[in-house]
N, C-alpha and C. Protein backbone atom coordinates (compact mmCIF):
# COMPACT_ATOMS: atom_id res chain seq x y z
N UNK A 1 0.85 -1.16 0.00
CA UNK A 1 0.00 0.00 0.00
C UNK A 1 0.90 1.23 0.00
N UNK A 2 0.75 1.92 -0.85
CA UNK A 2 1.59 3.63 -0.97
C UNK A 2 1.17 4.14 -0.20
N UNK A 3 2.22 5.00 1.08
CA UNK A 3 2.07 5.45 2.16
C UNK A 3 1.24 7.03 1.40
N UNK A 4 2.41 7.83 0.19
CA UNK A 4 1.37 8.68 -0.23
C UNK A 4 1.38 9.71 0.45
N UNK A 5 0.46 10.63 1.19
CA UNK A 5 0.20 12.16 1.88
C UNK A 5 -0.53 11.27 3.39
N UNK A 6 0.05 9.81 3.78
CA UNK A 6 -0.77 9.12 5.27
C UNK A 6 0.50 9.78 6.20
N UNK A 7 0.12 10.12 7.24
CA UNK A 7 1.26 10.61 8.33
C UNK A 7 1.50 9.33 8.95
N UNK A 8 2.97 8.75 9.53
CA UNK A 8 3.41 8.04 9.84
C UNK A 8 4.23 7.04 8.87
N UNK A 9 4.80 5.90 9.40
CA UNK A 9 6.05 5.31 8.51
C UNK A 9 5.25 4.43 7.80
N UNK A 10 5.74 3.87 7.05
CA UNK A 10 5.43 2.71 6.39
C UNK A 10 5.66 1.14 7.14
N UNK A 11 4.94 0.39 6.78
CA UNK A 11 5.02 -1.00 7.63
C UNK A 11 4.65 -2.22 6.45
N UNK A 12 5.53 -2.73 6.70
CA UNK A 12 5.64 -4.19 4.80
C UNK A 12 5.23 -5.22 5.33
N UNK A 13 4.35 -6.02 5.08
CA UNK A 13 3.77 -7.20 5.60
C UNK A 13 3.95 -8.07 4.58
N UNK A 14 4.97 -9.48 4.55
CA UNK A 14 5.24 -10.37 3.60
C UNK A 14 4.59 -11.54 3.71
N UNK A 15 3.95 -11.94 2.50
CA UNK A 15 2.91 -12.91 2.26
C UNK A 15 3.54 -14.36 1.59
N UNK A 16 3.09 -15.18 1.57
CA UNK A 16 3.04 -15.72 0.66
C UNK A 16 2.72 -15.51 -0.78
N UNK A 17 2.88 -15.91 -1.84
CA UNK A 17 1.97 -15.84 -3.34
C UNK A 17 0.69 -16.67 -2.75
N UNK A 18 0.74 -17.34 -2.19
CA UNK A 18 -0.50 -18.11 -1.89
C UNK A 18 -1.55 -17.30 -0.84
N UNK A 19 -0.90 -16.84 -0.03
CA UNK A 19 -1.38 -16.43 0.91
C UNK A 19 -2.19 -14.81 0.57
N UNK A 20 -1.41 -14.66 -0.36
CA UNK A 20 -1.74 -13.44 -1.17
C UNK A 20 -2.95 -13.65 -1.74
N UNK A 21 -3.17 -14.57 -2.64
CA UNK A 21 -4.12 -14.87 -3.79
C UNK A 21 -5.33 -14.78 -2.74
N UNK A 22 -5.00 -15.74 -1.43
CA UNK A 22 -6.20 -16.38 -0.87
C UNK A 22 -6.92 -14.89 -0.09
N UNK A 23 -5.81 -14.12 0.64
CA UNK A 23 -6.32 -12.62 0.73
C UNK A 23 -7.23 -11.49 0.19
N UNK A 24 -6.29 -11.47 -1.14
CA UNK A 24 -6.68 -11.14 -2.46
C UNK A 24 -8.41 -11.34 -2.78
N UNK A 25 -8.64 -12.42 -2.66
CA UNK A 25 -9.85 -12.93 -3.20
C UNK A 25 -10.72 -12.58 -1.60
N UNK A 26 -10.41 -13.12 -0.93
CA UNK A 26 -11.22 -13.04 0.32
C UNK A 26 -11.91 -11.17 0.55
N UNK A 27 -10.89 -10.59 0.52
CA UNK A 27 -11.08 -9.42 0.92
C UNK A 27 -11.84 -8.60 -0.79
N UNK A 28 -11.96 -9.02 -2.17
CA UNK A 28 -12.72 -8.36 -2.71
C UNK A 28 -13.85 -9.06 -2.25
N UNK A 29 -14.29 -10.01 -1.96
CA UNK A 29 -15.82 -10.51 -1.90
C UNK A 29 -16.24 -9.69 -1.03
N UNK A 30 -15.54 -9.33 0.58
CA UNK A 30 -16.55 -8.89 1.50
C UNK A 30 -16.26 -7.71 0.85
N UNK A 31 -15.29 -6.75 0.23
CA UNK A 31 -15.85 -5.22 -0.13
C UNK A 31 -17.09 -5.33 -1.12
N UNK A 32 -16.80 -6.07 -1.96
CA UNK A 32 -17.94 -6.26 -2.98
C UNK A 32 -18.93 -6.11 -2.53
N UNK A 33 -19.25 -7.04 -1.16
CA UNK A 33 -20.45 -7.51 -1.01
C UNK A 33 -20.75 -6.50 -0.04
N UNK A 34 -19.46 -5.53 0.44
CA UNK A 34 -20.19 -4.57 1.22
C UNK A 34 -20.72 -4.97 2.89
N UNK A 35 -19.95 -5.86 2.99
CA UNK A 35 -20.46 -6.58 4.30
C UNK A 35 -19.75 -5.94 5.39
N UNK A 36 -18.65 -4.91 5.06
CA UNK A 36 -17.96 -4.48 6.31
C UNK A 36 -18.73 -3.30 6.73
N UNK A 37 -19.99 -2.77 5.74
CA UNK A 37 -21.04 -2.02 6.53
C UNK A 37 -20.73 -1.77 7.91
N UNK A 38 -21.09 -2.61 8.40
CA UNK A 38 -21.94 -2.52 9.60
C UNK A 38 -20.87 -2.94 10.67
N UNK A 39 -19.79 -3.34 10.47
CA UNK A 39 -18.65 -3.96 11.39
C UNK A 39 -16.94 -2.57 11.51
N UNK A 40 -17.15 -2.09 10.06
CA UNK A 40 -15.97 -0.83 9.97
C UNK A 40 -16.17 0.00 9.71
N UNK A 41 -15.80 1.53 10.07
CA UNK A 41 -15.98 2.59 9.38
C UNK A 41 -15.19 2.77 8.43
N UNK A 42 -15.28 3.99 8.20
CA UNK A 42 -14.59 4.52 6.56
C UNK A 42 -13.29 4.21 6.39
N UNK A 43 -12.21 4.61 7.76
CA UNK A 43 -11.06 4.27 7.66
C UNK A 43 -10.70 2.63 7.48
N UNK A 44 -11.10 2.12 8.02
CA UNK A 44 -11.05 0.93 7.98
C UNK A 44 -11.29 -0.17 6.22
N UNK A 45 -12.56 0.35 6.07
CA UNK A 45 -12.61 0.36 4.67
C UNK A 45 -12.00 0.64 3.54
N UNK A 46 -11.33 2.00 3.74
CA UNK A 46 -10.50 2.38 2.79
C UNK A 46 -8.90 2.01 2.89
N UNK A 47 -8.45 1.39 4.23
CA UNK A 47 -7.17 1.08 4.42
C UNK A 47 -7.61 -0.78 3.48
N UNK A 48 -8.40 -1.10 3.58
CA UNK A 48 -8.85 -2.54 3.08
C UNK A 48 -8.81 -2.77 1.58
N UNK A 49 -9.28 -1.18 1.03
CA UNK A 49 -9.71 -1.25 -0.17
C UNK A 49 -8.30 -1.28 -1.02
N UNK A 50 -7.46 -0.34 -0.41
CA UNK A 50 -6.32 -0.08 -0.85
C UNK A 50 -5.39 -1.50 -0.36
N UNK A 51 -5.59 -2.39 0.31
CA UNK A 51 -5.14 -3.29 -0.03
C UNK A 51 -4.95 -4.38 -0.98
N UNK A 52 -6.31 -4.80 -1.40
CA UNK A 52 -6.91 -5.17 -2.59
C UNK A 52 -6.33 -4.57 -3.66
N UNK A 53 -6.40 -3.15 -3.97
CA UNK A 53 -5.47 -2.40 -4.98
C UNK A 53 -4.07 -2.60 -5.06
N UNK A 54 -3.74 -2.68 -3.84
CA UNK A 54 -2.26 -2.90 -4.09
C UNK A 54 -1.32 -4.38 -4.47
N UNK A 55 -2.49 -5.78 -3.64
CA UNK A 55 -2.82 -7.05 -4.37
C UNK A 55 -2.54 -7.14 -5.80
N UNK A 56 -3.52 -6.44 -6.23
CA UNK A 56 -4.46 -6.27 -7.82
C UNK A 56 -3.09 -6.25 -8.55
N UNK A 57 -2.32 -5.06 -8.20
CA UNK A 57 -1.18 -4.49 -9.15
C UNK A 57 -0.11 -5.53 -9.24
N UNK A 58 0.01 -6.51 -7.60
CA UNK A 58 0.74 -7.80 -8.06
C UNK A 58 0.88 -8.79 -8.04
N UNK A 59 -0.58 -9.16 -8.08
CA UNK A 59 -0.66 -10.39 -8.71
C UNK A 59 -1.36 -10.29 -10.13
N UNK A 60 -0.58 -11.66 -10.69
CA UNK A 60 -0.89 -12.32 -12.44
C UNK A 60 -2.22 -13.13 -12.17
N UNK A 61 -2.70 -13.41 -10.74
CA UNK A 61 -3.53 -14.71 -11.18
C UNK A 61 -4.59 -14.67 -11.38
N UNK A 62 -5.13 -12.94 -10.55
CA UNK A 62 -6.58 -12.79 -10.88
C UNK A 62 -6.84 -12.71 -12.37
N UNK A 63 -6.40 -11.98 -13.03
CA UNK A 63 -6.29 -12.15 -14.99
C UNK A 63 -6.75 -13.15 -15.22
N UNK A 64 -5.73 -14.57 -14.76
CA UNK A 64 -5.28 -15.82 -15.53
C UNK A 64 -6.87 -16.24 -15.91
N UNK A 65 -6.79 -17.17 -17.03
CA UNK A 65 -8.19 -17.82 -17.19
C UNK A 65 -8.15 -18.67 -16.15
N UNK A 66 -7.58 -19.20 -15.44
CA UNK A 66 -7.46 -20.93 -14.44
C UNK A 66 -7.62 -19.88 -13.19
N UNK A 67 -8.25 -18.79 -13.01
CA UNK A 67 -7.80 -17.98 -11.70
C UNK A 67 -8.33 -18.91 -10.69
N UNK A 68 -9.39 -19.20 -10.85
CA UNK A 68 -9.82 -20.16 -10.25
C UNK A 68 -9.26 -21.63 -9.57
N UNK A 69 -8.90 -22.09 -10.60
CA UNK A 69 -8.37 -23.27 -10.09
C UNK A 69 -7.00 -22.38 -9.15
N UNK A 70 -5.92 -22.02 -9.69
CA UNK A 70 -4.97 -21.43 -9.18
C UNK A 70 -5.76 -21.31 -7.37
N UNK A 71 -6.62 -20.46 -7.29
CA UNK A 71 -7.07 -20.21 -6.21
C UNK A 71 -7.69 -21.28 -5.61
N UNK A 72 -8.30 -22.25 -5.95
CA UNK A 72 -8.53 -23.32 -5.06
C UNK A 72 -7.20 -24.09 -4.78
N UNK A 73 -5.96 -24.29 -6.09
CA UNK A 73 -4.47 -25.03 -5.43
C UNK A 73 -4.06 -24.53 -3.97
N UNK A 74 -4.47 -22.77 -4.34
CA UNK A 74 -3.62 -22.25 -3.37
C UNK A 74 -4.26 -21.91 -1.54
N UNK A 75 -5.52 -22.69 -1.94
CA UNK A 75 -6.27 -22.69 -0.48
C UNK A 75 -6.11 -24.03 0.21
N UNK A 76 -5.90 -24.84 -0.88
CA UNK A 76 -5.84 -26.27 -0.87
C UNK A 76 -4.09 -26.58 0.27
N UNK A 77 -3.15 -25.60 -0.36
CA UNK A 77 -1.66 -25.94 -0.17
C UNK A 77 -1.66 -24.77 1.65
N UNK A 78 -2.34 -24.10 1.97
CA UNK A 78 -2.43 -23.25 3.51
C UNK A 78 -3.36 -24.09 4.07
N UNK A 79 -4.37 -25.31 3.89
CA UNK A 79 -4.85 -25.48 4.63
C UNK A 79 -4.29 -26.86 4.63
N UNK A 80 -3.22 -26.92 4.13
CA UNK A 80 -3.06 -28.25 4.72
C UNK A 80 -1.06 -28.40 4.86
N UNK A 81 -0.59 -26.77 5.19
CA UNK A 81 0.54 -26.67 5.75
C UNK A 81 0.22 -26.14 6.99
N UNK A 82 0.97 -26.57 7.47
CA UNK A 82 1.27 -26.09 9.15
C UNK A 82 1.15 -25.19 9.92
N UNK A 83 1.20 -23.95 8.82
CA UNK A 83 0.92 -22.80 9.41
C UNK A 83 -0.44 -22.56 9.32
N UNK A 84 -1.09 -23.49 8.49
CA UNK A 84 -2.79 -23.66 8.65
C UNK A 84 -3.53 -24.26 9.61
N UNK A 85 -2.99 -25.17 10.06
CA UNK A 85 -3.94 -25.93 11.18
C UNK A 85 -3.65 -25.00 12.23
N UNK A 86 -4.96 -25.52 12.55
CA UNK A 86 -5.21 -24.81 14.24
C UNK A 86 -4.24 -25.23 15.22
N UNK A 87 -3.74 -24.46 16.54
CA UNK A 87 -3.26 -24.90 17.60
C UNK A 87 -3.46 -26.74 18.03
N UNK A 88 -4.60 -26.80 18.57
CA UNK A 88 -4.79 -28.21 18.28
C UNK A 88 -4.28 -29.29 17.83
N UNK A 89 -4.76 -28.78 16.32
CA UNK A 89 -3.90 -29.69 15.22
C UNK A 89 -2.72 -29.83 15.19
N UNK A 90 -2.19 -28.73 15.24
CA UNK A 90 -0.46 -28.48 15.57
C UNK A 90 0.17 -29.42 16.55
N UNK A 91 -0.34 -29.44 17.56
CA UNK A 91 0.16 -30.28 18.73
C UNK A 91 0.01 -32.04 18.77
N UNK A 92 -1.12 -32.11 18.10
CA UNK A 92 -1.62 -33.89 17.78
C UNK A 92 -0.69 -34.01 16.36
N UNK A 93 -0.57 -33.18 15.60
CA UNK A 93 0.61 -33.51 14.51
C UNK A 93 2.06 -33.92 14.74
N UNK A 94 2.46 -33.21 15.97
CA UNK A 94 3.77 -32.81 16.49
C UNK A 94 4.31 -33.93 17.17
N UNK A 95 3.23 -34.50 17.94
CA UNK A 95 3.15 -35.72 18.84
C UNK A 95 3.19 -37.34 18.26
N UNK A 96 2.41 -37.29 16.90
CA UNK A 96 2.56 -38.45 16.43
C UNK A 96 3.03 -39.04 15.09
């Protein structure tokens, strides 16, 4: 996100490509759908929106014709690495 005319520093949050896509997608549906109505105000919204924008600019996959599939590989490959399972899971994995 371009910090731009925002007062304060900048802060870089590194994703995965996967983790990205799955973001990516997650966060246009609820703006789309407008569902943060009632849960965020404006700032909130617009720090969100501009995330999505800044997504948009890099990633190739929303374009791709397979965006889709791409995006189900890549929900498919976080929910079933490690850093996906729950606490829980983590620990009964670890153990046996």
């Amino acid at each position: 996100m371009t910090n731009g005319d925002q007062p304060g520093p900048s802060v870089h949050l590194a994703l995965t490509s996967d983790e990205a896509l799955v973001l990516f997608e997650f966060l246009s549906q609820v703006l789309d759908r407008r569902e943060l109505s009632h849960v965020a105000g404006d700032a909130e919204r617009r720090v969100l929106s501009a995330m999505v924008c800044d997504l948009e600019t890099t990633l190739s996959a929303p374009l791709a014709a397979d965006y889709h599939l791409q995006l189900a590989a890549a929900r498919q490959r976080i929910a079933h690495s490690a850093e996906g399972l729950k606490p829980d899971e983590l620990s009964a994995e670890n153990d046996g």
